[in-house]
N, C-alpha and C. Protein backbone atom coordinates (compact mmCIF):
# COMPACT_ATOMS: atom_id res chain seq x y z
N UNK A 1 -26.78 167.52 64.76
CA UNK A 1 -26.73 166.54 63.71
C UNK A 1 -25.40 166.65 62.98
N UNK A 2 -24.97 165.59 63.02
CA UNK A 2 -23.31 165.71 62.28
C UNK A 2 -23.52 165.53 61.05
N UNK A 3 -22.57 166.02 60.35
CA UNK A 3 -22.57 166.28 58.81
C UNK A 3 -21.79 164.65 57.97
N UNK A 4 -22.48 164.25 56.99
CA UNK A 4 -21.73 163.21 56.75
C UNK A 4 -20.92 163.11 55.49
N UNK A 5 -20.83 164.19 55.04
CA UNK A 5 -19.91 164.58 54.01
C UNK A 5 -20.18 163.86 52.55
N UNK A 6 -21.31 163.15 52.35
CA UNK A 6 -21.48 162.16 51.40
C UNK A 6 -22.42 163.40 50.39
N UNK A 7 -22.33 163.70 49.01
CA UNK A 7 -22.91 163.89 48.14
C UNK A 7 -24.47 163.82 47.97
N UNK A 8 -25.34 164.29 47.40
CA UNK A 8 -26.90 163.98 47.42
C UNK A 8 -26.66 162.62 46.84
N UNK A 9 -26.22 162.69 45.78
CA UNK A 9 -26.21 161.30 44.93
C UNK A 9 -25.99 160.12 45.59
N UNK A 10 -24.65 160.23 46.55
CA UNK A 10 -24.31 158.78 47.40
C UNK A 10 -25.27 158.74 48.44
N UNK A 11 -26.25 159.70 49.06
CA UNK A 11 -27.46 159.77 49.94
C UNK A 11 -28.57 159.11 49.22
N UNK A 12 -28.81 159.12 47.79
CA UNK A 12 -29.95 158.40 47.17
C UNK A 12 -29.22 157.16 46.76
N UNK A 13 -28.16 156.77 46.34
CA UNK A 13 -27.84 155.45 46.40
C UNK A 13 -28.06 154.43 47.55
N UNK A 14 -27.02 155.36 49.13
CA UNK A 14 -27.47 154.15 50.23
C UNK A 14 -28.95 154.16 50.71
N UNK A 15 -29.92 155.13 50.40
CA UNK A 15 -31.47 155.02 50.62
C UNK A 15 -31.87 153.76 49.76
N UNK A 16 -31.46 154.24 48.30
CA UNK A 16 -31.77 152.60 47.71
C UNK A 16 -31.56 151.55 47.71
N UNK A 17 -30.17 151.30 48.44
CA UNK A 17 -29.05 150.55 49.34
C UNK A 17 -30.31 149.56 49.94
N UNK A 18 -30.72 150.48 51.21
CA UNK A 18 -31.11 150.18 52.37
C UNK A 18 -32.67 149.39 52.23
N UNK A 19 -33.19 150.35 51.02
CA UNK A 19 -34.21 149.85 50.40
C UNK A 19 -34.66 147.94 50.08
N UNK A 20 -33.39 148.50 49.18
CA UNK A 20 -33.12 146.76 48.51
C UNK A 20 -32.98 146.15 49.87
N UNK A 21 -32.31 146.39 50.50
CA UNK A 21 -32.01 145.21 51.34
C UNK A 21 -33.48 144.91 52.37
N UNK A 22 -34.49 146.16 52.43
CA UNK A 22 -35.50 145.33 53.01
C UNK A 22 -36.19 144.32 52.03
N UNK A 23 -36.35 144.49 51.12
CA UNK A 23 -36.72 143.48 50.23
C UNK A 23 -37.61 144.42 49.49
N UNK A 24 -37.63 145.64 49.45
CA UNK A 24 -38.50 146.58 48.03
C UNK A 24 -38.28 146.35 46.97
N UNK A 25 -39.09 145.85 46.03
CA UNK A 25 -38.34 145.87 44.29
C UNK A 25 -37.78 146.86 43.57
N UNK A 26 -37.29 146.47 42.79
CA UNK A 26 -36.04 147.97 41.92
C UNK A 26 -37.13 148.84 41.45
N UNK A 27 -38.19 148.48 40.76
CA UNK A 27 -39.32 149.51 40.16
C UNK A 27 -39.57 150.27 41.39
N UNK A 28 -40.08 149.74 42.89
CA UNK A 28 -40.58 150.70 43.88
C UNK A 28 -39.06 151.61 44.17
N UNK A 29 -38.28 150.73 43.98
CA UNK A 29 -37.05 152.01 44.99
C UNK A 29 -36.71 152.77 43.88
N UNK A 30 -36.57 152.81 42.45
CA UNK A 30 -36.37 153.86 41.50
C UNK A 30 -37.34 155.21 41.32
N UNK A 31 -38.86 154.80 41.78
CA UNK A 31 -39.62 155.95 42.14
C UNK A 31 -39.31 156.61 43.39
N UNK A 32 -39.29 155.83 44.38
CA UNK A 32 -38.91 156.19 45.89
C UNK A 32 -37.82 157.77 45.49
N UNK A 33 -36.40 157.20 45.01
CA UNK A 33 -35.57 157.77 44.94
C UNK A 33 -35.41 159.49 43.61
N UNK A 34 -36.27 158.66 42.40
CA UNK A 34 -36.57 159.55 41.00
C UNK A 34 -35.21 159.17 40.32
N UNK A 35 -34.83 157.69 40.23
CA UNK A 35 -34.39 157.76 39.06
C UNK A 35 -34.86 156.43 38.55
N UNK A 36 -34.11 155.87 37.19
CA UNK A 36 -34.59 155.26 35.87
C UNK A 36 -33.95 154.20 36.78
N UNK A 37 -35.16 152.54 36.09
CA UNK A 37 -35.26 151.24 36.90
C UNK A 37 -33.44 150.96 36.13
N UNK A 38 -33.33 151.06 35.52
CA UNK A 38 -32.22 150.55 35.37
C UNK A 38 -30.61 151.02 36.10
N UNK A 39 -30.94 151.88 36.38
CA UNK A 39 -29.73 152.71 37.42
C UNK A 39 -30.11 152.33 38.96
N UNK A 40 -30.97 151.32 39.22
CA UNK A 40 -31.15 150.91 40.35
C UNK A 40 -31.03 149.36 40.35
N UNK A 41 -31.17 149.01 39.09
CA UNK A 41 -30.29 147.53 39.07
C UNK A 41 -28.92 147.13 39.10
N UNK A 42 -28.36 148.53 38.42
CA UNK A 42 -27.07 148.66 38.56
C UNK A 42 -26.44 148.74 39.94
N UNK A 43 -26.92 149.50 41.27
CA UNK A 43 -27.20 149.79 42.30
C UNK A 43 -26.89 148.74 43.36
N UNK A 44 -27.90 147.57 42.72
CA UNK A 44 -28.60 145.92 43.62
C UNK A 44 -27.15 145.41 43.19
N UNK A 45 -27.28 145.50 41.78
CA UNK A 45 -25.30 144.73 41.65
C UNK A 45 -24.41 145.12 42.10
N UNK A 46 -24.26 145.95 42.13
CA UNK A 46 -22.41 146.87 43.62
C UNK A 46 -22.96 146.39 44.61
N UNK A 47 -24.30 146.76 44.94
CA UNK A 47 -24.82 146.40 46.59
C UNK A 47 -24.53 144.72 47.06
N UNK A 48 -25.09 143.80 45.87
CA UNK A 48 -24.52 142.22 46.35
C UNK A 48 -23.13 142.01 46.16
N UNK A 49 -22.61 142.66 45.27
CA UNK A 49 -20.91 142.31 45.25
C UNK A 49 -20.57 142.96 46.45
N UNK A 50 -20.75 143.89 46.90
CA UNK A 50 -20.10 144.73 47.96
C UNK A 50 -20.35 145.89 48.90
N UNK A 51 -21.49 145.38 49.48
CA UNK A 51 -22.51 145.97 50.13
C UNK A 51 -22.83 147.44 50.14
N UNK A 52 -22.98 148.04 51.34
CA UNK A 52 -23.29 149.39 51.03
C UNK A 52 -22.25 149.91 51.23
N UNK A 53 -21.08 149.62 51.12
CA UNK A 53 -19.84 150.57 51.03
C UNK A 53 -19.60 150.59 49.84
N UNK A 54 -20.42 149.38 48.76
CA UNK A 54 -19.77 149.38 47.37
C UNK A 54 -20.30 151.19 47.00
N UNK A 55 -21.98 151.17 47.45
CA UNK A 55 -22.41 152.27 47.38
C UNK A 55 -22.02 153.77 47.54
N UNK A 56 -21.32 153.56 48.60
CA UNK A 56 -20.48 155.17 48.90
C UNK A 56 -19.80 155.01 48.21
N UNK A 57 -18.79 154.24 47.55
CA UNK A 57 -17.46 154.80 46.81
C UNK A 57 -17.32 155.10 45.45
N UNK A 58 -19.04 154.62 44.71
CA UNK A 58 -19.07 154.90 43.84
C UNK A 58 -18.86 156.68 43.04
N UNK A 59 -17.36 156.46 42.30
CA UNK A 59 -16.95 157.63 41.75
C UNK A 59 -17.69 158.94 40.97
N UNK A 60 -17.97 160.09 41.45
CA UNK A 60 -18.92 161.28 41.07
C UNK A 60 -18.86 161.33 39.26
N UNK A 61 -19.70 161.23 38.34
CA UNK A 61 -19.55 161.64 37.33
C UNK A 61 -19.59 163.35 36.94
N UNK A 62 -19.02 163.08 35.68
CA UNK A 62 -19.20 164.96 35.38
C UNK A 62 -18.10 165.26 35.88
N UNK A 63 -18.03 166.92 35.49
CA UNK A 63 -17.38 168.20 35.22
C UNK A 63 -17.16 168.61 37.00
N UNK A 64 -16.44 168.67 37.87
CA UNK A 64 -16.39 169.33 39.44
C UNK A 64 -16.77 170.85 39.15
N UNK A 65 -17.81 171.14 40.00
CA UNK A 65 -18.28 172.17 40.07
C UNK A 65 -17.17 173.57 40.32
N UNK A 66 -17.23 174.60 39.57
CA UNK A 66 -16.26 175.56 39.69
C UNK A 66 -16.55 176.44 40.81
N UNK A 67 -17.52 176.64 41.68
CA UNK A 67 -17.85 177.25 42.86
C UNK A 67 -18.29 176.01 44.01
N UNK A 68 -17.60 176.53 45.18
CA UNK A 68 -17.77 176.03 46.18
C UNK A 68 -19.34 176.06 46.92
N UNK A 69 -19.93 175.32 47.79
CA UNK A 69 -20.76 175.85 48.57
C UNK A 69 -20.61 177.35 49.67
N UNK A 70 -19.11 177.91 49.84
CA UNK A 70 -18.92 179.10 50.65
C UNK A 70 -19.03 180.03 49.39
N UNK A 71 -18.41 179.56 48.34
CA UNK A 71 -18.53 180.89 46.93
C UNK A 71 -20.07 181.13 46.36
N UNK A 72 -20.92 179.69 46.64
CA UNK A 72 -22.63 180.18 45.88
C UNK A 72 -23.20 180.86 46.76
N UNK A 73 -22.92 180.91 48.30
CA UNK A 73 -23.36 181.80 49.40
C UNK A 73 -22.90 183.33 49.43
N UNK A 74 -21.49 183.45 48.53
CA UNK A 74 -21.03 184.76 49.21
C UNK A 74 -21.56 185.53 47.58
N UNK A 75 -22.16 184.61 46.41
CA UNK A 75 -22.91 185.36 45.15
C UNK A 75 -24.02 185.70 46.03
N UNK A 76 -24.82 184.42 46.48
CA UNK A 76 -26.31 185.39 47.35
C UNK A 76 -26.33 186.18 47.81
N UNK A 77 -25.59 186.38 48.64
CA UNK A 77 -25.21 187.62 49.67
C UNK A 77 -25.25 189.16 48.05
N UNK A 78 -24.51 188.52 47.27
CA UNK A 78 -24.14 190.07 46.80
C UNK A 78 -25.57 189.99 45.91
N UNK A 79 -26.48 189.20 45.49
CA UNK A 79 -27.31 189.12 44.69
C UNK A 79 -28.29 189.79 45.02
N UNK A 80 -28.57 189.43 46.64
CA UNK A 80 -29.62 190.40 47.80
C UNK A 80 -29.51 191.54 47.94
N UNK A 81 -28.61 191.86 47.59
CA UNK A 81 -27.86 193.53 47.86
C UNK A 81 -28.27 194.50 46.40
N UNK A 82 -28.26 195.46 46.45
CA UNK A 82 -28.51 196.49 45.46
C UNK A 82 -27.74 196.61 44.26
N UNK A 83 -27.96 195.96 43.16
CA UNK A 83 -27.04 196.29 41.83
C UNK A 83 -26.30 197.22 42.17
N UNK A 84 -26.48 198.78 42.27
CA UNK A 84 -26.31 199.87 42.34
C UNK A 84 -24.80 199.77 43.14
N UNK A 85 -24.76 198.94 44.13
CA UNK A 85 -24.20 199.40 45.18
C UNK A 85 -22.29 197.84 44.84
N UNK A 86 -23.19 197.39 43.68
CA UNK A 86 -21.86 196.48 42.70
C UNK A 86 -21.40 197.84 41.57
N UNK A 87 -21.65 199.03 41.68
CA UNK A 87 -21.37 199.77 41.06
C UNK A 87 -22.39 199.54 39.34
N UNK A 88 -23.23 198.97 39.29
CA UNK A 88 -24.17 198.96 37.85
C UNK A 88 -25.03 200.41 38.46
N UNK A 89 -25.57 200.89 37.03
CA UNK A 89 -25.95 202.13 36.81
C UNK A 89 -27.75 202.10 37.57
N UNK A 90 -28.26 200.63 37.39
CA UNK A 90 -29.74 200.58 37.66
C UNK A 90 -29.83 199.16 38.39
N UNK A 91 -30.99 199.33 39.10
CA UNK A 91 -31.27 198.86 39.95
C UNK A 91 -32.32 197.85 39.52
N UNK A 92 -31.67 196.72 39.33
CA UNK A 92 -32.21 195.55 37.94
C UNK A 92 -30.81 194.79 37.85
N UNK A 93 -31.30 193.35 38.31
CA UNK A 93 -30.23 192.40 38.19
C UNK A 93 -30.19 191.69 37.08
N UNK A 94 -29.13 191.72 35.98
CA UNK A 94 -29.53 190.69 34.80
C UNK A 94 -28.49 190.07 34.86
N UNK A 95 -28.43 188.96 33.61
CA UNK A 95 -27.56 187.31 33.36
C UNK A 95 -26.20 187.94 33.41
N UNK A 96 -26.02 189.16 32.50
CA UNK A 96 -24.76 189.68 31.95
C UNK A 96 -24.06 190.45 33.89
N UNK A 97 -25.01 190.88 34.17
CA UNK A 97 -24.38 191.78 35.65
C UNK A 97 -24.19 190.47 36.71
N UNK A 98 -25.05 189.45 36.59
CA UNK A 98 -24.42 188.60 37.78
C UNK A 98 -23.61 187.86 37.12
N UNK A 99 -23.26 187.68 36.16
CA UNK A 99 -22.10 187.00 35.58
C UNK A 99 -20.94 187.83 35.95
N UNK A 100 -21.01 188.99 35.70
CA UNK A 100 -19.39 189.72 35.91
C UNK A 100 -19.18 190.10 37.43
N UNK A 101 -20.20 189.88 38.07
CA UNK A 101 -20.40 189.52 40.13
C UNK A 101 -19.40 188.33 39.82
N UNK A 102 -19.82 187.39 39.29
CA UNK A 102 -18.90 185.86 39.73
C UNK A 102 -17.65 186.09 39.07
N UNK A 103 -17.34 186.94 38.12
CA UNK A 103 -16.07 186.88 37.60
C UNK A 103 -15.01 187.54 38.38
N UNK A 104 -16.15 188.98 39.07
CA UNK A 104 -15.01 189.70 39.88
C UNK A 104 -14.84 188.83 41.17
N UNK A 105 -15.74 188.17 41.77
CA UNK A 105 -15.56 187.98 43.43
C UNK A 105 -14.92 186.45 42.40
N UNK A 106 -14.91 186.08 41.98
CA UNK A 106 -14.49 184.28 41.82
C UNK A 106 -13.14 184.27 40.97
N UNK A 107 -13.39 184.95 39.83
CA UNK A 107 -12.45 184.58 38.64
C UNK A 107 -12.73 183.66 37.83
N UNK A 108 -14.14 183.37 38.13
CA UNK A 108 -14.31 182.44 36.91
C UNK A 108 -15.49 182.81 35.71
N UNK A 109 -15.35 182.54 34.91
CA UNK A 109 -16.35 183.62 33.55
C UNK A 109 -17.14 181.81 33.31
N UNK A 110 -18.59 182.59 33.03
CA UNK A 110 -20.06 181.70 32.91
C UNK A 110 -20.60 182.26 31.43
N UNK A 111 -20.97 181.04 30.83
CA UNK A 111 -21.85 181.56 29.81
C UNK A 111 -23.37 182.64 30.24
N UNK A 112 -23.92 182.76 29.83
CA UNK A 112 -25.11 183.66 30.25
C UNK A 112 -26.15 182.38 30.68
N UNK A 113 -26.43 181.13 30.06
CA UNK A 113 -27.22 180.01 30.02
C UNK A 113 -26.66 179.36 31.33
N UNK A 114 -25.28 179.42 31.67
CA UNK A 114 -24.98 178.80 32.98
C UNK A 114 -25.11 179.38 34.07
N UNK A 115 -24.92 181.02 33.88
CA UNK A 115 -25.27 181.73 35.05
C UNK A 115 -27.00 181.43 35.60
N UNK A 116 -27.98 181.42 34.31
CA UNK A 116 -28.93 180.71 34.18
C UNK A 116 -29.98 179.77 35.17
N UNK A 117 -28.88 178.49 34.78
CA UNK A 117 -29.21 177.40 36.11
C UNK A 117 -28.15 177.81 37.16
N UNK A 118 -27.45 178.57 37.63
CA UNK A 118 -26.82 178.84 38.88
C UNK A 118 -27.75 179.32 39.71
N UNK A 119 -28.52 180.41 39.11
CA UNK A 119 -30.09 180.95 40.02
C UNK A 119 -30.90 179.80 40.01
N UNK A 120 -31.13 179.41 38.96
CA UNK A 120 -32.14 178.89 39.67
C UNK A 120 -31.85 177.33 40.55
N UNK A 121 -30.77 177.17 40.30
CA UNK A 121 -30.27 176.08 41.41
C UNK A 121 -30.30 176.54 42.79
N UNK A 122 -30.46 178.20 42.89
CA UNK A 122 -29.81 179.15 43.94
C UNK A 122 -30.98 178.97 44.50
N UNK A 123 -32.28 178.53 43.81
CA UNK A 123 -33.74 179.16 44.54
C UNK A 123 -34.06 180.58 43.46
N UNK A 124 -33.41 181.58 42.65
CA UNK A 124 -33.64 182.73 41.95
C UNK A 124 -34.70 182.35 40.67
N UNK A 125 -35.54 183.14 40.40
CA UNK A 125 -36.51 183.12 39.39
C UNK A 125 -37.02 184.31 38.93
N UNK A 126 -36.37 184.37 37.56
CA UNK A 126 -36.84 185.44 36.57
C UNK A 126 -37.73 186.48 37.30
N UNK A 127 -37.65 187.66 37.15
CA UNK A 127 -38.91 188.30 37.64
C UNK A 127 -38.62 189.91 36.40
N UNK A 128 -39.73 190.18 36.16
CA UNK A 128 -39.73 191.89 35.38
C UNK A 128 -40.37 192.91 36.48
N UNK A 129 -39.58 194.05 36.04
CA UNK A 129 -39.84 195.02 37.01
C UNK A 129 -41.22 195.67 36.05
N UNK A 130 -42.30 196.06 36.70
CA UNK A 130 -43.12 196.77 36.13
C UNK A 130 -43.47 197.78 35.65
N UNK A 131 -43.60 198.37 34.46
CA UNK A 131 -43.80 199.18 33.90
C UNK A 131 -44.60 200.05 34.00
N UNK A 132 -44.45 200.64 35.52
CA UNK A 132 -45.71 202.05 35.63
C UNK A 132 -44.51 203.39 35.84
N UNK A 133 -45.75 204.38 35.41
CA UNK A 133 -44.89 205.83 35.25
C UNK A 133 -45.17 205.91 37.27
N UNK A 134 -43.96 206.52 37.75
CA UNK A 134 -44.15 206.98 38.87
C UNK A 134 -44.83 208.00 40.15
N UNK A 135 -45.32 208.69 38.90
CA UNK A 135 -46.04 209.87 38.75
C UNK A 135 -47.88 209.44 39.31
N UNK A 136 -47.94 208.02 38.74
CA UNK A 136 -49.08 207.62 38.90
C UNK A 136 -50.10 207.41 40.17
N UNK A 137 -51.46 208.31 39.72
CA UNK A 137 -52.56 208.26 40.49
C UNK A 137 -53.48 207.01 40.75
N UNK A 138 -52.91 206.28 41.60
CA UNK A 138 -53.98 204.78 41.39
C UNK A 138 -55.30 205.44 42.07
N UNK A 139 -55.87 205.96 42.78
CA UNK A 139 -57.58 206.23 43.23
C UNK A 139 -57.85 207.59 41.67
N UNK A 140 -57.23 207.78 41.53
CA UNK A 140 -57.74 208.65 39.74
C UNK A 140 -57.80 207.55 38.72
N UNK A 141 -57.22 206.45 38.70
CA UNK A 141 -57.03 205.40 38.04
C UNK A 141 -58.77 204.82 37.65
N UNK A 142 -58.82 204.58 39.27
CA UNK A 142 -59.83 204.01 39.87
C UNK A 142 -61.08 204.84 39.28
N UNK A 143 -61.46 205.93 39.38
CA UNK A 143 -62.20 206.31 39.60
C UNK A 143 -62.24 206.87 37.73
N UNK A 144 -61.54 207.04 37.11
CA UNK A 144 -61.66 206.96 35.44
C UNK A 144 -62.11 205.49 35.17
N UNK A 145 -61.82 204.33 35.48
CA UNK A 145 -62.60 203.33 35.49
C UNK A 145 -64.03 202.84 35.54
N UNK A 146 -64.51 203.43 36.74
CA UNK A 146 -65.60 203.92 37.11
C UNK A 146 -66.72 204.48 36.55
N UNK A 147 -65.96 205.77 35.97
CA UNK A 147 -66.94 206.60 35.32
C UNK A 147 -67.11 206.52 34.17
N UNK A 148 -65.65 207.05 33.61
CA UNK A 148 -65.41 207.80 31.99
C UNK A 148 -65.54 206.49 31.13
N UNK A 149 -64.60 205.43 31.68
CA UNK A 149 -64.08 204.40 30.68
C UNK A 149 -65.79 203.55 30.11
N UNK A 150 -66.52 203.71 31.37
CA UNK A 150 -68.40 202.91 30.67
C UNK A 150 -68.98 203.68 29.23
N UNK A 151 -68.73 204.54 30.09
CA UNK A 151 -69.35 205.91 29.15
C UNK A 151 -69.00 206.27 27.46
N UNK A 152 -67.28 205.36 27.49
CA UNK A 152 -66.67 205.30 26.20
C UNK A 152 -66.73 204.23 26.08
N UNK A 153 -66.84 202.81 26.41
CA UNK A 153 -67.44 201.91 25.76
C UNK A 153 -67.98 201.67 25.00
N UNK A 154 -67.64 200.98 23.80
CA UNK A 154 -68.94 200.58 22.44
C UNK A 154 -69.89 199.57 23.22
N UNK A 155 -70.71 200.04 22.76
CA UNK A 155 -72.37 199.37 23.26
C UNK A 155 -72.24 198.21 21.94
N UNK A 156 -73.00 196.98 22.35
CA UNK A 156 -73.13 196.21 21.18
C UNK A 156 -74.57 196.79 20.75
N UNK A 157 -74.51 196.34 19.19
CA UNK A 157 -75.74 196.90 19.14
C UNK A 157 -76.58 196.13 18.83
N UNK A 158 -77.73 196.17 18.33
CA UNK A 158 -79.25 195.12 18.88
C UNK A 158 -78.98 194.18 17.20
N UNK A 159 -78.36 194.80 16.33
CA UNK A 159 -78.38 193.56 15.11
C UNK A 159 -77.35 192.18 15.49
N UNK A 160 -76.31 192.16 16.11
CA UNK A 160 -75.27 191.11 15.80
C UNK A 160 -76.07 190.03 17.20
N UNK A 161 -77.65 190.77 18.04
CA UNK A 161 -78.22 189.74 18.67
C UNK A 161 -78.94 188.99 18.17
């Protein structure tokens, strides 16, 4: 499959493109696609002035992204890998440690809120490491459960029935 170099955005424009031109209304092709009926009227108008090429050439809005698609791959790569082994003391990835990952491999410095949506644009989602002592007996766990913990239970007692 060859690559067509077009943006997600210019991919949901000529879908809506193609749309309109079977004869779908702007309300059905703005759900089709997920955006607002009015950015798909806008759409039908480039499309009759100037068909679906008006569509591709329409100019990217916003800020150009400061990482490439080869630079958000070569953060995963180090993200998968062991804090420890980026030289951090523990083995626990936070906002502040993958931020200074992108500063050293990139050169470019992220607020903590942008590093933020970079994970989770990445597919990454929050997670806490759990708080058990290591030491811990889970079948002693189990079995204080079992026994001791009934036994110390408050009983209700027969007035609050």
């Amino acid at each position: 499959m060859a690559k067509t170099g077009l943006s997600e955005a210019a991919k949901k424009r000529i879908k809506a493109g193609r749309m309109l031109l079977a004869g779908k209304a702007c309300a059905q092709v703005a759900l089709a696609v997920g955006v607002a009926r009015q950015t798909v009227y806008t759409w039908k108008r480039l499309l009759d002035e100037g068909g679906i090429d008006a569509l591709r050439g329409v100019p990217e809005r916003g800020r150009p992204a400061q990482l490439d698609a080869r630079q958000l791959a070569a953060l995963r790569a180090a993200i998968l890998q062991n804090p420890t082994e980026h030289g951090f003391g523990t083995e626990l990835w936070t906002l502040k440690r993958v931020g200074a990952v992108i500063e050293r491999q990139h050169g470019v410095r992220f607020s903590q809120t942008h590093v933020w949506r970079i994970l989770g644009e990445m597919g990454f989602s929050p997670q806490k490491p759990e708080k058990r002592a290591i030491e811990r007996n889970d079948d002693a766990v189990r079995a204080w459960k079992r026994r001791t913990w009934p036994a110390l239970k408050k009983k209700p007692s027969g007035k609050a029935a």
